[in-house]
PDB file of N, CA and C in Angstrom:
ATOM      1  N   UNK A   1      94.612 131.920  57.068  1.00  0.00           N
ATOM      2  CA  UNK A   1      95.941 131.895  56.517  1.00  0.00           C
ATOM      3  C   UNK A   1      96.528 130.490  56.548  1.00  0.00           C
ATOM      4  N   UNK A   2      96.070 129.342  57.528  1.00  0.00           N
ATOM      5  CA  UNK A   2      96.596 128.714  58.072  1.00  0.00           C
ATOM      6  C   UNK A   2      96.099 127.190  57.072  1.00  0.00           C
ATOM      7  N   UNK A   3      95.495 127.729  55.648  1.00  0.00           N
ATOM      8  CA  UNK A   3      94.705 126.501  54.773  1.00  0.00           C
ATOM      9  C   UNK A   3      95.012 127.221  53.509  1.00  0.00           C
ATOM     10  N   UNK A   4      96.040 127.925  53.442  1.00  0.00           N
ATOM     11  CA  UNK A   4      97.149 127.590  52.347  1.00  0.00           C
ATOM     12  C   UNK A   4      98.376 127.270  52.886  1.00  0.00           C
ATOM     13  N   UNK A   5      98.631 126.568  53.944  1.00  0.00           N
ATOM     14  CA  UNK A   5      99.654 125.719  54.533  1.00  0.00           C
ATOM     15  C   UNK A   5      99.105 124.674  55.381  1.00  0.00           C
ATOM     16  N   UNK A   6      98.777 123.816  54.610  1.00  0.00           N
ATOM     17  CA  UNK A   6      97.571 122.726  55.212  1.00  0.00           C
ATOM     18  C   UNK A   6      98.655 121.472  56.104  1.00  0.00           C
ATOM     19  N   UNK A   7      99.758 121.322  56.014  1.00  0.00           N
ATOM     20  CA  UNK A   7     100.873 119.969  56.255  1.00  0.00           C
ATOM     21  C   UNK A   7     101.563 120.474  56.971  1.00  0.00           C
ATOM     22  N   UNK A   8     101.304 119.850  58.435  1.00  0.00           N
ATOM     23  CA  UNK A   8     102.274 120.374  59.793  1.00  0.00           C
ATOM     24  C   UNK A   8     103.942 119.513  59.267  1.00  0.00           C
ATOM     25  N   UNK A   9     105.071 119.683  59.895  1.00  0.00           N
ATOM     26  CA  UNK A   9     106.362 119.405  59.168  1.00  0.00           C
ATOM     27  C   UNK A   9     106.397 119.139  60.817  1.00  0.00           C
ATOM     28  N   UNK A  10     107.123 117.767  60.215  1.00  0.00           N
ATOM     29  CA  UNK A  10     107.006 116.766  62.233  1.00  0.00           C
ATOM     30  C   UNK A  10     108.540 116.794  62.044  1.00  0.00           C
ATOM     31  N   UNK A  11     109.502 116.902  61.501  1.00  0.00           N
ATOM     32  CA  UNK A  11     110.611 116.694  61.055  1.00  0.00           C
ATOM     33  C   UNK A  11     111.535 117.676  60.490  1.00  0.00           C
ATOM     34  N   UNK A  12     112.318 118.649  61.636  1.00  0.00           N
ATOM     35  CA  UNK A  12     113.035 120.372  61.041  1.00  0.00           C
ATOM     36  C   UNK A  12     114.094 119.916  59.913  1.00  0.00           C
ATOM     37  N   UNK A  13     114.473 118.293  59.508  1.00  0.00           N
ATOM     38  CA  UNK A  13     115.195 117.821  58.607  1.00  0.00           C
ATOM     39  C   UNK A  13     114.556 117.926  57.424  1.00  0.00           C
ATOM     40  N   UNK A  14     113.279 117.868  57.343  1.00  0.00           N
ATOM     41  CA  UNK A  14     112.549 118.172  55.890  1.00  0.00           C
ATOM     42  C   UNK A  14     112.467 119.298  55.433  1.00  0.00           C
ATOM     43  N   UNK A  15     113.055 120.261  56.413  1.00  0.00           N
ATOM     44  CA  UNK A  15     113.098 122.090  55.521  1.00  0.00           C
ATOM     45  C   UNK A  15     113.614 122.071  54.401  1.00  0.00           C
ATOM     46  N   UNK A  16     114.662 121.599  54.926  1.00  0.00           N
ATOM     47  CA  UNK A  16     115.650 122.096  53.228  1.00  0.00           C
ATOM     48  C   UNK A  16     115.431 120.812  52.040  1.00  0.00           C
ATOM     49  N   UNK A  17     114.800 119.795  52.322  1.00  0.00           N
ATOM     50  CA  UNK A  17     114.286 118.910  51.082  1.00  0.00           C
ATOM     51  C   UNK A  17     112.906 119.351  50.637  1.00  0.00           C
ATOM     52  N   UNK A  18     112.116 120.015  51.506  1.00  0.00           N
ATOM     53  CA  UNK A  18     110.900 120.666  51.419  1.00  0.00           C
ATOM     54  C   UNK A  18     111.270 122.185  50.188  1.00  0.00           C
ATOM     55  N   UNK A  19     112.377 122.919  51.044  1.00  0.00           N
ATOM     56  CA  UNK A  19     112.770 123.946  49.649  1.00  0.00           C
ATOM     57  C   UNK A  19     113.222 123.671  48.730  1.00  0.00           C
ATOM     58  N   UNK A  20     114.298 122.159  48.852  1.00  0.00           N
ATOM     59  CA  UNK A  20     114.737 122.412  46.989  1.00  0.00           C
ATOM     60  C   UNK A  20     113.634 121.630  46.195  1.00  0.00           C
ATOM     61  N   UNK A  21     112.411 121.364  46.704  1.00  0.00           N
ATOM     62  CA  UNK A  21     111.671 120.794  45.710  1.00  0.00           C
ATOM     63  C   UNK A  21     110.744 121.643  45.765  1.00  0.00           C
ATOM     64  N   UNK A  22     111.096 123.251  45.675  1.00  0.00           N
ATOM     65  CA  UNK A  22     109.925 124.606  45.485  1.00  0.00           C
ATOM     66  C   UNK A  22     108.534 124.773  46.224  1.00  0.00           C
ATOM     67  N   UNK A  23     108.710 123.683  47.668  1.00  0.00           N
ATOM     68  CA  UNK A  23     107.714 123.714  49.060  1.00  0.00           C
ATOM     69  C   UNK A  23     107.925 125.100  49.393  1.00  0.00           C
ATOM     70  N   UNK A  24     106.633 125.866  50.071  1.00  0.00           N
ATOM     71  CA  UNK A  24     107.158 126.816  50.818  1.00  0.00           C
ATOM     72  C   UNK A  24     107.349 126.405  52.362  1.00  0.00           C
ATOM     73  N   UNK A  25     107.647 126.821  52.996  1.00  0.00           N
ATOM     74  CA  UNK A  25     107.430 126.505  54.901  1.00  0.00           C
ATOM     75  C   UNK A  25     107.151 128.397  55.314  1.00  0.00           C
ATOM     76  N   UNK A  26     106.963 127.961  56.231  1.00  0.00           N
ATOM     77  CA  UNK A  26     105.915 129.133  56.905  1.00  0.00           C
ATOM     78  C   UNK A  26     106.265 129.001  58.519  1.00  0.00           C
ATOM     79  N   UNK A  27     106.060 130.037  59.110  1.00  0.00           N
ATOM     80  CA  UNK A  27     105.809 130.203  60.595  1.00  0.00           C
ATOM     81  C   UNK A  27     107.088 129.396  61.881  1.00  0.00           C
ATOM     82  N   UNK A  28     108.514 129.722  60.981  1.00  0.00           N
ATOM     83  CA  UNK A  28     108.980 129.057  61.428  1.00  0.00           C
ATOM     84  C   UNK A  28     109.546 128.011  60.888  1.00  0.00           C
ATOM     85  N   UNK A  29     109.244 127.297  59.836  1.00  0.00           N
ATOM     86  CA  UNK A  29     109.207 125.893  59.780  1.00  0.00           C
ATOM     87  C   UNK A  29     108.264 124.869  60.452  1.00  0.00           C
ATOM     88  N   UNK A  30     107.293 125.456  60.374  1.00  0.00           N
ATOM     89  CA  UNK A  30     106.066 124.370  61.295  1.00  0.00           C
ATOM     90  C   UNK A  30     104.947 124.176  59.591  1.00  0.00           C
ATOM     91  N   UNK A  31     104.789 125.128  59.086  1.00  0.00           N
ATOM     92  CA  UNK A  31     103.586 124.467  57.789  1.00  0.00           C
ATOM     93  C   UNK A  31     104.357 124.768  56.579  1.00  0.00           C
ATOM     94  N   UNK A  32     103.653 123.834  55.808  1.00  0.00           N
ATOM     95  CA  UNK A  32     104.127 123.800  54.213  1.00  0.00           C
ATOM     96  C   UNK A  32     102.935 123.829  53.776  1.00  0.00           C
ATOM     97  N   UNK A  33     103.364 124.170  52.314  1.00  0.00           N
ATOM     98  CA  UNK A  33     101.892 123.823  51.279  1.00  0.00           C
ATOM     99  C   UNK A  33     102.218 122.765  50.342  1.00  0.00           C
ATOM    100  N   UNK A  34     103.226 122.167  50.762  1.00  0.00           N
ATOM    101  CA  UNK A  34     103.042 120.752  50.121  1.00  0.00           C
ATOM    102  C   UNK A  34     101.836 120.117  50.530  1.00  0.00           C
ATOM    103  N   UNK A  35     101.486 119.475  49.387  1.00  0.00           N
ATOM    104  CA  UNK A  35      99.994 118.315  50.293  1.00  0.00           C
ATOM    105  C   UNK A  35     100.807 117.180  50.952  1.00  0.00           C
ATOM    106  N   UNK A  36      99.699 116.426  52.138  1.00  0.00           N
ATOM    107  CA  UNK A  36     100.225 115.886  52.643  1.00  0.00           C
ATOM    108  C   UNK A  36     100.915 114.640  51.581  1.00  0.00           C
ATOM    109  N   UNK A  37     100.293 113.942  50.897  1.00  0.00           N
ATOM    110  CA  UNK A  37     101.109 112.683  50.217  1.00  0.00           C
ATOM    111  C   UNK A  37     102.322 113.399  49.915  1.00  0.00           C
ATOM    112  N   UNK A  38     102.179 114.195  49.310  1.00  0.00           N
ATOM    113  CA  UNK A  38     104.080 114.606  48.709  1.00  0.00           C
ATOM    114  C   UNK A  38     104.688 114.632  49.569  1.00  0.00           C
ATOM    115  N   UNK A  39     104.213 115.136  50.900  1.00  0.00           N
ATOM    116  CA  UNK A  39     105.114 115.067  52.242  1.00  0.00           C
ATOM    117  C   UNK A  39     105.851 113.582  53.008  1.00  0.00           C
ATOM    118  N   UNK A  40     104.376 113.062  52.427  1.00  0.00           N
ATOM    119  CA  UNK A  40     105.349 111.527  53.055  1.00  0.00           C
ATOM    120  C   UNK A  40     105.845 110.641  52.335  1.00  0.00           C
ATOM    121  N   UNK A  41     105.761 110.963  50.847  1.00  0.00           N
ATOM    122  CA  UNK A  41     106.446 110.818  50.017  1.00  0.00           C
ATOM    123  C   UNK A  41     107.845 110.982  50.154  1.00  0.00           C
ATOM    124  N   UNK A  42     108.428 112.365  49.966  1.00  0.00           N
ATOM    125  CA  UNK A  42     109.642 112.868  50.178  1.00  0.00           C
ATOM    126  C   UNK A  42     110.170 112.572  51.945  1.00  0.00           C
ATOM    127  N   UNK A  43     109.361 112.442  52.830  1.00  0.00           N
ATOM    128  CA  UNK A  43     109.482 111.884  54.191  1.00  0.00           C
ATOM    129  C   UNK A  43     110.266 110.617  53.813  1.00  0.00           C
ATOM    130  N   UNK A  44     109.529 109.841  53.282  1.00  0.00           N
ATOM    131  CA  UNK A  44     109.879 108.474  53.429  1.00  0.00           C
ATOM    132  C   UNK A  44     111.419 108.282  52.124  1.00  0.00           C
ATOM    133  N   UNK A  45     111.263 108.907  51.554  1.00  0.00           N
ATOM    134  CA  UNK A  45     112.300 108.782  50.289  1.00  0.00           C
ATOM    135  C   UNK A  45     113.804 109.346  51.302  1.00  0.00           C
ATOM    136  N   UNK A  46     113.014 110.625  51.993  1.00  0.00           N
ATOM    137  CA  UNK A  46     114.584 110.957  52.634  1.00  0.00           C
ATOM    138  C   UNK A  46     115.237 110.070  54.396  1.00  0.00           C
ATOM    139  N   UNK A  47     114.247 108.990  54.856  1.00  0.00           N
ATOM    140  CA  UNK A  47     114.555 108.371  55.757  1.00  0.00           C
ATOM    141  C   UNK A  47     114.738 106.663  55.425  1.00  0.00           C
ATOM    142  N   UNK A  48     114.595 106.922  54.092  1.00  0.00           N
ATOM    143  CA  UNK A  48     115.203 105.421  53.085  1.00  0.00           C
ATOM    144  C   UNK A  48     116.586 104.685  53.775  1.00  0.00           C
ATOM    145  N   UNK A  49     117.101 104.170  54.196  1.00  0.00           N
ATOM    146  CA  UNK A  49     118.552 103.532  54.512  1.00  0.00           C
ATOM    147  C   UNK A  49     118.799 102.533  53.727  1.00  0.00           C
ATOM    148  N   UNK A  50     118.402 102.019  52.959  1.00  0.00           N
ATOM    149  CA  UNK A  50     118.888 100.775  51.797  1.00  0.00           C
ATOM    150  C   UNK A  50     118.335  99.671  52.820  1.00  0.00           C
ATOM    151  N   UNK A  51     117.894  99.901  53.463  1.00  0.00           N
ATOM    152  CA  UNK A  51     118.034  98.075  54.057  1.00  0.00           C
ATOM    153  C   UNK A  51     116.437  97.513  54.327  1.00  0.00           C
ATOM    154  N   UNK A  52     115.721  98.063  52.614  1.00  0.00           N
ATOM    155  CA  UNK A  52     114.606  97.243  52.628  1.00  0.00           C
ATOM    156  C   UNK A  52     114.679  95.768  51.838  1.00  0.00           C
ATOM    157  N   UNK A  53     113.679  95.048  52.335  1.00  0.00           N
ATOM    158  CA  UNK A  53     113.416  93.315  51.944  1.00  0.00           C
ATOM    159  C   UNK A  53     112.474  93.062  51.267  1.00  0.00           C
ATOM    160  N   UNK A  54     112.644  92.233  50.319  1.00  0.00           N
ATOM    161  CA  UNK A  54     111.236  91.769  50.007  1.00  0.00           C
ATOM    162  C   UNK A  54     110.347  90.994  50.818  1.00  0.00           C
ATOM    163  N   UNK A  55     109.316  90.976  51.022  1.00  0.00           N
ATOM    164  CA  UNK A  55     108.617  90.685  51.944  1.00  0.00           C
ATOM    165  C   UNK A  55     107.715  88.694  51.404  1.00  0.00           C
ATOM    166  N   UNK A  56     107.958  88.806  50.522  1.00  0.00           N
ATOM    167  CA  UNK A  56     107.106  87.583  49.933  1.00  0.00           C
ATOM    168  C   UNK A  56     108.228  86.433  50.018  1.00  0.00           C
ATOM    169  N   UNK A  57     108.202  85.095  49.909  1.00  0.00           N
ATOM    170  CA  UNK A  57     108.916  84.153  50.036  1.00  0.00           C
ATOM    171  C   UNK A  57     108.715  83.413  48.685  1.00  0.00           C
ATOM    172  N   UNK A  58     107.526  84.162  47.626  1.00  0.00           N
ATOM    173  CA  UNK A  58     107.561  83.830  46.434  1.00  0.00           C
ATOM    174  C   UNK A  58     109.284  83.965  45.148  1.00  0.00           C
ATOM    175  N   UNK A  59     109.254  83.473  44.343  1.00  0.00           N
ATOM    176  CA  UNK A  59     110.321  83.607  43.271  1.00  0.00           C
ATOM    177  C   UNK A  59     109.608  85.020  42.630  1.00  0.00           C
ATOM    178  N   UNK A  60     110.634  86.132  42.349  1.00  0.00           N
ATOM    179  CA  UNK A  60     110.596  86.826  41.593  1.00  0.00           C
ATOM    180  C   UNK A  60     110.236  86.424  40.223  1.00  0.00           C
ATOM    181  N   UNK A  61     109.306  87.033  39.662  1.00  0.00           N
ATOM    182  CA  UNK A  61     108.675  86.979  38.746  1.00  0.00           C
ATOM    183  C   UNK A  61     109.522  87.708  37.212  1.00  0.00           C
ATOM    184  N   UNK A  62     110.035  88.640  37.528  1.00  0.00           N
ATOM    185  CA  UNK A  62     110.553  89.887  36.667  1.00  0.00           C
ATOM    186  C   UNK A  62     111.782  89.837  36.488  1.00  0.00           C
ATOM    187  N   UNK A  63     112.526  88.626  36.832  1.00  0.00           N
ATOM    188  CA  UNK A  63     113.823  88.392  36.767  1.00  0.00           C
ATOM    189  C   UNK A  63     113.843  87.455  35.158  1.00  0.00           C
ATOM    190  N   UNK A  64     115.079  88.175  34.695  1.00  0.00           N
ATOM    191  CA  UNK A  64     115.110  87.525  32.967  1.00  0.00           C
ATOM    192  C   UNK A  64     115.510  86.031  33.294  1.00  0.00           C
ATOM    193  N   UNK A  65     116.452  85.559  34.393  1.00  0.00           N
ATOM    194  CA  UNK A  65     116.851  84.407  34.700  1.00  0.00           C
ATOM    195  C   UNK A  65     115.908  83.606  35.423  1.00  0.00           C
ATOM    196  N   UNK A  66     115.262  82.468  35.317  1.00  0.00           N
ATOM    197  CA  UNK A  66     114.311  81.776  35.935  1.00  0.00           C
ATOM    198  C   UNK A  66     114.304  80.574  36.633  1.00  0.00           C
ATOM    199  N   UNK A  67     115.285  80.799  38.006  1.00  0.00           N
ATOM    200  CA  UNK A  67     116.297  80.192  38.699  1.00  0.00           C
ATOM    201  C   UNK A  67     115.313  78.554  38.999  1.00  0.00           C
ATOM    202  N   UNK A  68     114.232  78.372  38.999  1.00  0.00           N
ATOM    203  CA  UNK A  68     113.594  77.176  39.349  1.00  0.00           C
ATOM    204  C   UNK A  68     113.008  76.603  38.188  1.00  0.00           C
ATOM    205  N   UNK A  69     113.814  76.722  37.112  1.00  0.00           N
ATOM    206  CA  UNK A  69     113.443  76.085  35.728  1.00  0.00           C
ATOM    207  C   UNK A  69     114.374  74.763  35.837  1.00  0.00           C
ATOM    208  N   UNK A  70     113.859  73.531  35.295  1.00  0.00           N
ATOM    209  CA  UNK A  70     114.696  72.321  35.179  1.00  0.00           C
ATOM    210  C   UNK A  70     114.917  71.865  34.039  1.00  0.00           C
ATOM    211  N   UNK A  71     116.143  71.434  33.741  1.00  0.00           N
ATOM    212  CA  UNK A  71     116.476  70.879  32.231  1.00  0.00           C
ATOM    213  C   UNK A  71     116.559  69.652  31.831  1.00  0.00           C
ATOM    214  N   UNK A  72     115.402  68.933  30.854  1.00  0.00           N
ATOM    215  CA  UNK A  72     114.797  67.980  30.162  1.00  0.00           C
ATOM    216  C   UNK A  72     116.056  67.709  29.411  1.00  0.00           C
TER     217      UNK A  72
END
């Protein structure tokens, strides 16, 4: 029974983001049949706080403005 709910739920805060995205949970709230990536997917999406960085010390590439251009 226990491998059509293959993804232990480390986190009783992921129940109800686990149901509105049509997860089941089982036994409590201990397994889902989400697979695991979707789990830490939606894990990580719902423990997001805004206060990520870019990590490179390079110039953005994808920016329309091209702040280290010099004028001839």
């Amino acid at each position: 029974m226990y491998y059509q709910f293959p993804t232990y739920i480390d986190d009783k805060g992921m129940i109800p983001i686990l149901l509105d995205h049509d997860w089941m949970c089982m036994t409590n709230g201990t397994w889902t049949n989400c697979p695991y990536p979707i789990y830490r997917a939606l894990s990580k999406q719902y423990r997001h706080n805004g206060n990520a960085k870019v990590l490179s010390g390079f110039p953005n590439k994808r920016l329309k403005r091209n702040i280290h251009s010099t004028i001839i």
